[in-house]
PDB file of N, CA and C in Angstrom:
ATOM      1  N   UNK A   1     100.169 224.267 311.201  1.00  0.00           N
ATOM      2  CA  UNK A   1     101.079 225.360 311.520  1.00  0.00           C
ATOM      3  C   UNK A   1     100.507 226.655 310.961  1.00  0.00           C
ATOM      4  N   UNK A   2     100.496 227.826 311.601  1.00  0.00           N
ATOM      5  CA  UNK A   2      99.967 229.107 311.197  1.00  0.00           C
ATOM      6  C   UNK A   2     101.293 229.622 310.417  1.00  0.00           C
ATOM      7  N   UNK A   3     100.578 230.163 309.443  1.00  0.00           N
ATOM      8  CA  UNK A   3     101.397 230.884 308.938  1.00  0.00           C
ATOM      9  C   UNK A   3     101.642 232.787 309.397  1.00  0.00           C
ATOM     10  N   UNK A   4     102.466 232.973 308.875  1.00  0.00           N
ATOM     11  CA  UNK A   4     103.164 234.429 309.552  1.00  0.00           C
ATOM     12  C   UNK A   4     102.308 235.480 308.517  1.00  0.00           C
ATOM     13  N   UNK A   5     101.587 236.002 308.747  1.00  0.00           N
ATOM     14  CA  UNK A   5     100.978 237.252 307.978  1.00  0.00           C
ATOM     15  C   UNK A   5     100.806 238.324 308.314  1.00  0.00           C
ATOM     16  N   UNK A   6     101.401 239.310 308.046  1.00  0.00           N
ATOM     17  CA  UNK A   6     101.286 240.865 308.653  1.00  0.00           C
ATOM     18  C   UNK A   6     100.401 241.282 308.256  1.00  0.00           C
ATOM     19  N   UNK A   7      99.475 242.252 308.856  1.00  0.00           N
ATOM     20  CA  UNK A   7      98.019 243.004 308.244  1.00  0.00           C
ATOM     21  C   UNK A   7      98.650 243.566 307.260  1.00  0.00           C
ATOM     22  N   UNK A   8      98.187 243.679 305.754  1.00  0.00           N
ATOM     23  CA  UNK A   8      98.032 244.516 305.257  1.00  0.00           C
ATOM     24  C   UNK A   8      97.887 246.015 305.066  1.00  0.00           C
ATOM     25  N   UNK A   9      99.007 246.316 304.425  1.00  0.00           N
ATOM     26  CA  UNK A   9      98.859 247.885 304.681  1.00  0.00           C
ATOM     27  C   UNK A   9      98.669 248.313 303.037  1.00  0.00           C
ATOM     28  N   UNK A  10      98.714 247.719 302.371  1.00  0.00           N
ATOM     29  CA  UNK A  10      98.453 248.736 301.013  1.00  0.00           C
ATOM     30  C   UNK A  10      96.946 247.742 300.308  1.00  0.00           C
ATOM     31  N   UNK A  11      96.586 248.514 299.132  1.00  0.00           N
ATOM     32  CA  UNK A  11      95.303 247.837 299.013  1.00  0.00           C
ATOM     33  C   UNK A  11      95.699 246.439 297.740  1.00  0.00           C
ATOM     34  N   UNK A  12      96.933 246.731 297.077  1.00  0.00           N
ATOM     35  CA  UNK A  12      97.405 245.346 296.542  1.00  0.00           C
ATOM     36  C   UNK A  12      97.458 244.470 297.654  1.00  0.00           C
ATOM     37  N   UNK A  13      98.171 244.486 298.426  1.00  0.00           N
ATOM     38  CA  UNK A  13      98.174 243.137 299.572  1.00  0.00           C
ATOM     39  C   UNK A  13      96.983 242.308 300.318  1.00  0.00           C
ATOM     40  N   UNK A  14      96.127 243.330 300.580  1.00  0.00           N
ATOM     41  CA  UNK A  14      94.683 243.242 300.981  1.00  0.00           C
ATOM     42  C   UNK A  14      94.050 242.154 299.448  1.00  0.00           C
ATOM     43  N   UNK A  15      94.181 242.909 298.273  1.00  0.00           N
ATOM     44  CA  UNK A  15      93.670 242.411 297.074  1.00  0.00           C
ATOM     45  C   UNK A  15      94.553 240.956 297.175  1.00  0.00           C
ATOM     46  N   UNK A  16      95.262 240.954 297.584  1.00  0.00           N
ATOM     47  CA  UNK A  16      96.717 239.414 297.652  1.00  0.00           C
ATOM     48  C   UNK A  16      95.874 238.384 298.289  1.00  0.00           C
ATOM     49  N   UNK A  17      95.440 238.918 299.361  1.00  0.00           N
ATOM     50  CA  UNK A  17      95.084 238.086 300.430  1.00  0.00           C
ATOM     51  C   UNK A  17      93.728 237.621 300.208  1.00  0.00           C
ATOM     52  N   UNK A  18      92.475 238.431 299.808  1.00  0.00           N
ATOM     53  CA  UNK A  18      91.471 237.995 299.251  1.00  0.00           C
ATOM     54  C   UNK A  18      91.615 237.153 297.914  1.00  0.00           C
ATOM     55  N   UNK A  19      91.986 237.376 297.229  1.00  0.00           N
ATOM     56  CA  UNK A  19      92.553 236.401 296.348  1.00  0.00           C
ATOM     57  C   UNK A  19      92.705 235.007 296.778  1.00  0.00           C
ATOM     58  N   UNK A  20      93.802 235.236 297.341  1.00  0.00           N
ATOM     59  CA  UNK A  20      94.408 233.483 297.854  1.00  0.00           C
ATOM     60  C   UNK A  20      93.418 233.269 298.670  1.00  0.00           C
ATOM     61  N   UNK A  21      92.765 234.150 299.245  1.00  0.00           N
ATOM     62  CA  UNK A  21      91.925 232.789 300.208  1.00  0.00           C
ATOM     63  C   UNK A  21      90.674 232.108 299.435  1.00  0.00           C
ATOM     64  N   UNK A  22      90.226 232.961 298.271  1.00  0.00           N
ATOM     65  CA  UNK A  22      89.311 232.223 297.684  1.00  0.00           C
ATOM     66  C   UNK A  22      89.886 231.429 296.940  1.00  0.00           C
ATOM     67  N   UNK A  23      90.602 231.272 296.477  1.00  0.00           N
ATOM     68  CA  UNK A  23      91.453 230.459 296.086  1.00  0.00           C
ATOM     69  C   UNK A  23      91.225 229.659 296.453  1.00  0.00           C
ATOM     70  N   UNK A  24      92.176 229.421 297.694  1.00  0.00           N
ATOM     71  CA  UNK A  24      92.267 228.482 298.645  1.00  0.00           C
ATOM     72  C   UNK A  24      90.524 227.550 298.929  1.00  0.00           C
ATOM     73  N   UNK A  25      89.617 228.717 299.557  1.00  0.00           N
ATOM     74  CA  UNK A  25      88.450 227.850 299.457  1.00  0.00           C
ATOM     75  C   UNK A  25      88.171 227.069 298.564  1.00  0.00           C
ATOM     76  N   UNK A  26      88.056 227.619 297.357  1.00  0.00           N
ATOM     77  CA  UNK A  26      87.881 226.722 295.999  1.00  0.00           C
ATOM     78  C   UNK A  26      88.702 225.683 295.840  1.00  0.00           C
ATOM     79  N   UNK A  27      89.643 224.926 296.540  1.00  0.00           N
ATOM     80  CA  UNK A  27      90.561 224.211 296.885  1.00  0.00           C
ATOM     81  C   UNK A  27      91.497 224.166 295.456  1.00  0.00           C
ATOM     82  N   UNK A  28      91.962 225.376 294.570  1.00  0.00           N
ATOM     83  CA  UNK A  28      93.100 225.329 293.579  1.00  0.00           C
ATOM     84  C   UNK A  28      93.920 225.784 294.451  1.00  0.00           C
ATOM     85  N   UNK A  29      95.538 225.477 293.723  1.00  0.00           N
ATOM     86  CA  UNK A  29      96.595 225.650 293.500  1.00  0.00           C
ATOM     87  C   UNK A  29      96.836 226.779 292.909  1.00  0.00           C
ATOM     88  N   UNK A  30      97.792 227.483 293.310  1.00  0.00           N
ATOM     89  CA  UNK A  30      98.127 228.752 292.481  1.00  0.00           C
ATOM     90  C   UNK A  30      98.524 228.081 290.968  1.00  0.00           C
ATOM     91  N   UNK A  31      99.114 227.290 291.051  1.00  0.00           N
ATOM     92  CA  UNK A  31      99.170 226.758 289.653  1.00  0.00           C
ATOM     93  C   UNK A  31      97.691 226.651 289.067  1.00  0.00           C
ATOM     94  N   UNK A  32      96.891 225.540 288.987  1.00  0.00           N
ATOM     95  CA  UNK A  32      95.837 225.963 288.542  1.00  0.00           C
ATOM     96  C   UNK A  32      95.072 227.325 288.229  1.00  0.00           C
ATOM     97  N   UNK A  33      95.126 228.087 289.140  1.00  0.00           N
ATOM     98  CA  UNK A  33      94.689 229.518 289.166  1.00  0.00           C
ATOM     99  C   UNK A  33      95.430 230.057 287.867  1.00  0.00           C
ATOM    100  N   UNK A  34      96.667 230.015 287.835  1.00  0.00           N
ATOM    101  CA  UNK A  34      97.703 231.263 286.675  1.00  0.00           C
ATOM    102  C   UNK A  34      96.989 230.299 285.103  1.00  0.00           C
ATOM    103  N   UNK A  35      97.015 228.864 284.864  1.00  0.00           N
ATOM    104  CA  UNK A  35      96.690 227.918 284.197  1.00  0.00           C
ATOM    105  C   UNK A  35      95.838 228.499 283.292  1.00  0.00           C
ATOM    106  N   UNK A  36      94.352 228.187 284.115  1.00  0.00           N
ATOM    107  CA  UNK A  36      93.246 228.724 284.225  1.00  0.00           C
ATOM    108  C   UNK A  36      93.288 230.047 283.346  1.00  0.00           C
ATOM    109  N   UNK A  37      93.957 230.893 284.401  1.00  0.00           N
ATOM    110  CA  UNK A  37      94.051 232.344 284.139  1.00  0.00           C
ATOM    111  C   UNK A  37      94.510 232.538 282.641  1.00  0.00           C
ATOM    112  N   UNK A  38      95.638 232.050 282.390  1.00  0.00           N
ATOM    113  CA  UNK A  38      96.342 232.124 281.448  1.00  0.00           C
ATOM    114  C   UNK A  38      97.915 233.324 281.640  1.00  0.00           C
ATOM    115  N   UNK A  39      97.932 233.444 283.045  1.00  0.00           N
ATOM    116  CA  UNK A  39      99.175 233.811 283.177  1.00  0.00           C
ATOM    117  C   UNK A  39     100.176 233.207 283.725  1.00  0.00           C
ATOM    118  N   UNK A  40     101.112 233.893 284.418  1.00  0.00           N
ATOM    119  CA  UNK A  40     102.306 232.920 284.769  1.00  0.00           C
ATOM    120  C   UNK A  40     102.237 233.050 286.066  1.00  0.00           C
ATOM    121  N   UNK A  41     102.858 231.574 287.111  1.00  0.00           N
ATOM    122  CA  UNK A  41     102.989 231.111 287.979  1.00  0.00           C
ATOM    123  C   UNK A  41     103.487 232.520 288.776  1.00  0.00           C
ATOM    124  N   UNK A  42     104.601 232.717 288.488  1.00  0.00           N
ATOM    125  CA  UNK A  42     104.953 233.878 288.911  1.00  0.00           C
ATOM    126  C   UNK A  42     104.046 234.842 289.282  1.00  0.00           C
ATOM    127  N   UNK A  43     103.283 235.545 287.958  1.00  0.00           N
ATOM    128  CA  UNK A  43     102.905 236.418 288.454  1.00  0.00           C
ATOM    129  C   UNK A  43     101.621 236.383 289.444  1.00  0.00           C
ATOM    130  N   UNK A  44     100.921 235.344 289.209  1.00  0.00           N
ATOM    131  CA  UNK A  44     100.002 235.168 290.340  1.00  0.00           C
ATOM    132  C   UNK A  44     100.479 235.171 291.337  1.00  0.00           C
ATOM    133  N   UNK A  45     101.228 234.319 291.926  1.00  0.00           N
ATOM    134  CA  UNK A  45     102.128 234.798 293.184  1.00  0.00           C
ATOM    135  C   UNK A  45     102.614 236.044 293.414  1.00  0.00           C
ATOM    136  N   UNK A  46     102.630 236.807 292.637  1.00  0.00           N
ATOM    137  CA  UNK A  46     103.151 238.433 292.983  1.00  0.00           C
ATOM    138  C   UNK A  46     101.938 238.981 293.258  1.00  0.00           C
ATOM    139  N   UNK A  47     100.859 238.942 292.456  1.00  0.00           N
ATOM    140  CA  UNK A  47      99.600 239.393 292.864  1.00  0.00           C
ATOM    141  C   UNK A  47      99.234 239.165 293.681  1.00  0.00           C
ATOM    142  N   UNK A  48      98.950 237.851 294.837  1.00  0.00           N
ATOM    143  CA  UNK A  48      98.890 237.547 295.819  1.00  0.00           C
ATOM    144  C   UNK A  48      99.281 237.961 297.141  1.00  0.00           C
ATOM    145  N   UNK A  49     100.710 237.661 296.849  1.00  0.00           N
ATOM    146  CA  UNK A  49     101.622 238.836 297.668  1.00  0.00           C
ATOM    147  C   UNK A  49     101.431 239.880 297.965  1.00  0.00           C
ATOM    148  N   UNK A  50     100.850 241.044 296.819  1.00  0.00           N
ATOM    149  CA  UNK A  50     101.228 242.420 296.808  1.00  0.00           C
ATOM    150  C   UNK A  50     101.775 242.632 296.313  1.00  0.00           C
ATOM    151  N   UNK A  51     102.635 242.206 295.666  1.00  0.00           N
ATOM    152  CA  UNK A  51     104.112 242.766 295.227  1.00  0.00           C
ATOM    153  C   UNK A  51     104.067 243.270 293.359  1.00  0.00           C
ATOM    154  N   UNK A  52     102.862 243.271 292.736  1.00  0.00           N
ATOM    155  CA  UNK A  52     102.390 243.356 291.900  1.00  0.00           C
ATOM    156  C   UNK A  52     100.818 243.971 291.808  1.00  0.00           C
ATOM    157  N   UNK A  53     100.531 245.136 291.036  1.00  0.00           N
ATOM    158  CA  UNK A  53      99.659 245.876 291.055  1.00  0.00           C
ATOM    159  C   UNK A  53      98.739 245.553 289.988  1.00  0.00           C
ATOM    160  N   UNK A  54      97.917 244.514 290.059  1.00  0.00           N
ATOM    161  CA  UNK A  54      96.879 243.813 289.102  1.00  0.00           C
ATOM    162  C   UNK A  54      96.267 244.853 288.415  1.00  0.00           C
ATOM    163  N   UNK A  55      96.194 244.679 286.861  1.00  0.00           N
ATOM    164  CA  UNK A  55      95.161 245.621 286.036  1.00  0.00           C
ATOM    165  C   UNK A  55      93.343 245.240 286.665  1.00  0.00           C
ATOM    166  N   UNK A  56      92.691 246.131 285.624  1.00  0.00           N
ATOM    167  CA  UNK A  56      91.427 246.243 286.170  1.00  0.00           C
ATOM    168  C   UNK A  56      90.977 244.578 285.412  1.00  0.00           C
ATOM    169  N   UNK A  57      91.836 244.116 284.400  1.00  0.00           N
ATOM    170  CA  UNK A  57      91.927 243.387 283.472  1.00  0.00           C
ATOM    171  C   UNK A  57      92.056 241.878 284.190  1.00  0.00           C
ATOM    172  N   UNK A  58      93.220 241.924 284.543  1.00  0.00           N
ATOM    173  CA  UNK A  58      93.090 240.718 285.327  1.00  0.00           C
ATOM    174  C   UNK A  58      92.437 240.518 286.887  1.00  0.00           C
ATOM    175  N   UNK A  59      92.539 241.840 287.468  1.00  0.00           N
ATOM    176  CA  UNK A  59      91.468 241.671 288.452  1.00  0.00           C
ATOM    177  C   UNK A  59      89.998 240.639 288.126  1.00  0.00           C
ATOM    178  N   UNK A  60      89.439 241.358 286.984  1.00  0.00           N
ATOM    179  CA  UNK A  60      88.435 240.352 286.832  1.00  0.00           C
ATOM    180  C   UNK A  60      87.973 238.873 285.837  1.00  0.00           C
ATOM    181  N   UNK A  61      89.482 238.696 285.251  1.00  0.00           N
ATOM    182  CA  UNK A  61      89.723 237.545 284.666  1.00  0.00           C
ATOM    183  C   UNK A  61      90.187 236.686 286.242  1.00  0.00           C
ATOM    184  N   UNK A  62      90.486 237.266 287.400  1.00  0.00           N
ATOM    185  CA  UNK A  62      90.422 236.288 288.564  1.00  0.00           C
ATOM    186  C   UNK A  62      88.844 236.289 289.013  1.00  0.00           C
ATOM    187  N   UNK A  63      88.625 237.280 289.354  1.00  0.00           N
ATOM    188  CA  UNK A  63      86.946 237.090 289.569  1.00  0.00           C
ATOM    189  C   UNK A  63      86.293 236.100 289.053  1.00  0.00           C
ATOM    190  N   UNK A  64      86.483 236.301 287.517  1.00  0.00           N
ATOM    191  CA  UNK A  64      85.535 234.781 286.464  1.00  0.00           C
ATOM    192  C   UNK A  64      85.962 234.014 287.168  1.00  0.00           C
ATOM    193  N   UNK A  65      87.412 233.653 286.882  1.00  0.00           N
ATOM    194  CA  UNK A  65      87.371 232.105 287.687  1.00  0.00           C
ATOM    195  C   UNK A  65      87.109 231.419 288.927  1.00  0.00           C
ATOM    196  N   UNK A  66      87.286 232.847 289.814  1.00  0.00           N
ATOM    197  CA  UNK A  66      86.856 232.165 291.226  1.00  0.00           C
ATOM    198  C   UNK A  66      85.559 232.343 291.252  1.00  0.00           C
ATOM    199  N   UNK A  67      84.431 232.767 290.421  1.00  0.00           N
ATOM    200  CA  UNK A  67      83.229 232.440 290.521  1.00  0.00           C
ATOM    201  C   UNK A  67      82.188 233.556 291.526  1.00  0.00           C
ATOM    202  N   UNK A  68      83.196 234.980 291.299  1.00  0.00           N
ATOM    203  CA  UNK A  68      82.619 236.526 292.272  1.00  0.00           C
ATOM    204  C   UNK A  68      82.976 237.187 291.280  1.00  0.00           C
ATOM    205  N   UNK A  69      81.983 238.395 291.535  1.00  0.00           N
ATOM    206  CA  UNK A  69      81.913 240.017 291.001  1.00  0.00           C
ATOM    207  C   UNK A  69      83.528 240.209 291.749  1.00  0.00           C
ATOM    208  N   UNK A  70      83.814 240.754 290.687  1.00  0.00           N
ATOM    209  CA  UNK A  70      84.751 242.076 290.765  1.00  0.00           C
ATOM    210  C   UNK A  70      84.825 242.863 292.292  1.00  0.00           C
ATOM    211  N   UNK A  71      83.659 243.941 291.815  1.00  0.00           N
ATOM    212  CA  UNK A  71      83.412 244.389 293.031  1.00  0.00           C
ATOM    213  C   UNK A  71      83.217 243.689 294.256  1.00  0.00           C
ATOM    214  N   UNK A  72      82.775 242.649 294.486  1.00  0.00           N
ATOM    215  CA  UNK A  72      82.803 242.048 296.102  1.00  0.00           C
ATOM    216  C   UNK A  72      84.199 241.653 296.576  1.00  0.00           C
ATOM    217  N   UNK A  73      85.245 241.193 295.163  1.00  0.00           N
ATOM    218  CA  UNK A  73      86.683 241.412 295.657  1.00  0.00           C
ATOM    219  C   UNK A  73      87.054 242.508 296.211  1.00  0.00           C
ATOM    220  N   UNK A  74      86.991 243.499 295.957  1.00  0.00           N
ATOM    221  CA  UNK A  74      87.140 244.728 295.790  1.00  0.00           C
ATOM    222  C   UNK A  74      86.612 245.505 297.604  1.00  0.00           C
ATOM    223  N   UNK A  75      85.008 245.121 297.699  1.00  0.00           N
ATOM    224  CA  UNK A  75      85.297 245.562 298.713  1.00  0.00           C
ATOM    225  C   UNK A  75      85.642 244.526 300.332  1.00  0.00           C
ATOM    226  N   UNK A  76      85.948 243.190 299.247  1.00  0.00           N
ATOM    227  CA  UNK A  76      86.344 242.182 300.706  1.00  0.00           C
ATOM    228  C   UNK A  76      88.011 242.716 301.036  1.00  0.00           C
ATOM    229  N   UNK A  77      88.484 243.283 299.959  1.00  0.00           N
ATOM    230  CA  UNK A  77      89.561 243.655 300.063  1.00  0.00           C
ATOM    231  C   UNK A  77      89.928 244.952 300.899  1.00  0.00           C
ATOM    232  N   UNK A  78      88.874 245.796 300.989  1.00  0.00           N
ATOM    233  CA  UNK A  78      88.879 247.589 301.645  1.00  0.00           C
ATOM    234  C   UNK A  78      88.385 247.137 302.686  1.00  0.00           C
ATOM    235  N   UNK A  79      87.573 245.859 303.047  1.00  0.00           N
ATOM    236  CA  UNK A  79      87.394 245.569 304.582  1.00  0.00           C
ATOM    237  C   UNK A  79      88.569 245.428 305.669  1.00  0.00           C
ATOM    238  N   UNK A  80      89.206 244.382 304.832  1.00  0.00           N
ATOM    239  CA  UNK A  80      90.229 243.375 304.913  1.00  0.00           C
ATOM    240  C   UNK A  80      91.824 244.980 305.304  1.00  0.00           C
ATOM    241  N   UNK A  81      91.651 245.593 304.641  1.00  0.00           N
ATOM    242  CA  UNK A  81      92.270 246.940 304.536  1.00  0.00           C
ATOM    243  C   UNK A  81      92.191 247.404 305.863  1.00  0.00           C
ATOM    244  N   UNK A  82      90.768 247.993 306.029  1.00  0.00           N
ATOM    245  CA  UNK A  82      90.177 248.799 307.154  1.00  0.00           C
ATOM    246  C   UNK A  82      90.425 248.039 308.454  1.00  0.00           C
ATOM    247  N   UNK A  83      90.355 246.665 308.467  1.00  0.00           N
ATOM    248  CA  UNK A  83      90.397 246.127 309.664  1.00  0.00           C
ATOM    249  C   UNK A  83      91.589 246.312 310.549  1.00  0.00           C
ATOM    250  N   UNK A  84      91.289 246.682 312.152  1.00  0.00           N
ATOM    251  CA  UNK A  84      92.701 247.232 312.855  1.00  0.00           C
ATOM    252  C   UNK A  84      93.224 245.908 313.684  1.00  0.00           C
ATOM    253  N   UNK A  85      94.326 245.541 313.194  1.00  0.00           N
ATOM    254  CA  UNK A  85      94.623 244.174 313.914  1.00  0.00           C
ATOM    255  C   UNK A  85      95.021 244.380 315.005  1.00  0.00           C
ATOM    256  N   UNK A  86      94.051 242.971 315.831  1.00  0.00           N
ATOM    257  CA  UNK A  86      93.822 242.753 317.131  1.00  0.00           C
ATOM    258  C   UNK A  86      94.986 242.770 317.865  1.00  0.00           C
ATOM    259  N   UNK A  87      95.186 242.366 318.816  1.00  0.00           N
ATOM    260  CA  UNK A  87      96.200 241.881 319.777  1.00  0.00           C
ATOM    261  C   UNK A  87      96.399 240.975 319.479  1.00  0.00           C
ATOM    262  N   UNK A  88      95.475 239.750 319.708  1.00  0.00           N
ATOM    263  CA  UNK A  88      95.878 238.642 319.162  1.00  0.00           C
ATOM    264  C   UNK A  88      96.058 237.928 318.140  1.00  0.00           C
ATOM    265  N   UNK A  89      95.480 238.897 316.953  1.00  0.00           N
ATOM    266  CA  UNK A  89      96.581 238.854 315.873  1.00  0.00           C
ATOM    267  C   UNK A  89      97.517 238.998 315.590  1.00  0.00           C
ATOM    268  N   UNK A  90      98.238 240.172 316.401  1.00  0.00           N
ATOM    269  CA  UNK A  90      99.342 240.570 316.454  1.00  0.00           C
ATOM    270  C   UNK A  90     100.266 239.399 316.716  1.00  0.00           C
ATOM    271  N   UNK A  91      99.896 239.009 317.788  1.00  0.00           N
ATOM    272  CA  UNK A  91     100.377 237.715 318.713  1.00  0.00           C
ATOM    273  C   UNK A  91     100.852 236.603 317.405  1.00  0.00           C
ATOM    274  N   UNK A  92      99.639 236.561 317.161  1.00  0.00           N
ATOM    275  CA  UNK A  92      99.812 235.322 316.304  1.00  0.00           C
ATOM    276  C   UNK A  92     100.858 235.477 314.919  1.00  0.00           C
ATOM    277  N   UNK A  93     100.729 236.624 314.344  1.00  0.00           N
ATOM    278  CA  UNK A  93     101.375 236.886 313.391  1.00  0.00           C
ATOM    279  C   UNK A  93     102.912 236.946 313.205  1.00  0.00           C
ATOM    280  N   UNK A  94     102.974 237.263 314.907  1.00  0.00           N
ATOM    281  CA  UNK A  94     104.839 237.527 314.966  1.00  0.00           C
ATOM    282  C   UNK A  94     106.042 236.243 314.799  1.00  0.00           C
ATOM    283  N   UNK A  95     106.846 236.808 314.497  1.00  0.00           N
ATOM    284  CA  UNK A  95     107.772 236.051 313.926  1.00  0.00           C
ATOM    285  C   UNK A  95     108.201 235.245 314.812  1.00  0.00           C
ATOM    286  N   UNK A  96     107.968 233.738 315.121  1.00  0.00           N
ATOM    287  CA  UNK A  96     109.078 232.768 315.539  1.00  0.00           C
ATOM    288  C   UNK A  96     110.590 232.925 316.430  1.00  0.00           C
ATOM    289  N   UNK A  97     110.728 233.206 318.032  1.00  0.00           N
ATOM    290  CA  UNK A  97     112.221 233.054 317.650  1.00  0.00           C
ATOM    291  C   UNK A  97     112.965 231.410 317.296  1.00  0.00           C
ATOM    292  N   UNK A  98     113.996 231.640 317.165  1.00  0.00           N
ATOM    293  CA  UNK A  98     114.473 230.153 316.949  1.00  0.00           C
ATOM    294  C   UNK A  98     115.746 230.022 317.789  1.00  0.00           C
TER     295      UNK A  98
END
C-alpha cells in the first residue's frame, strides 16, 4: 500500500523525509534510530515529520548513525525541496476517497 505524502514544502520536512528513508534503507525502526540516538521516540518522529526543527547537533548525531556526512543530508534534502511534483505524483499522493 502507498503511503499518502505531500511534497514537501519547508526544508524540515524535506530533512523528515531524507531521514526516514535512510532509515528505512538501513532497515531500523524509528525506535532503534531515537535508541541509538539517544533521544526520544517522539522526537524522532517529529523530526521526521517536520514538525520539529533539528539542531545542527542532532542533525549530525543522525548522520553518524546512518553512516553519511551531514552535508549530503543536507543537500539530498534541498534536492528533495527543489523537486516540482509530477502529475503523477500528485496522483499518487492524493487522499483516498472512502
Amino acid at each position: 500500500m502507498l503511503k499518502s505524502k505531500k511534497h514537501p514544502t519547508t526544508l524540515e520536512q524535506a530533512f523528515g523525509r531524507v531521514i526516514s528513508a535512510r532509515r528505512e534503507t538501513r532497515g531500523l525502526s524509528q525506535v532503534d534510530l531515537a535508541v541509538a540516538a539517544g533521544y526520544s521516540l517522539r522526537y524522532v518522529g517529529d523530526v521526521e515529520r517536520g514538525a520539529k526543527s533539528a539542531t545542527m547537533r542532532t542533525m549530525n548525531d543522525l548522520a553518524t548513525l546512518l553512516d553519511v556526512s551531514l552535508g549530503t543530508l543536507i543537500v539530498e534534502a534541498e534536492g528533495l525541496l527543489a523537486e516540482k511534483p509530477t502529475a503523477t505524483k500528485m496522483l499518487l499522493n492524493r487522499p483516498r476517497r472512502r
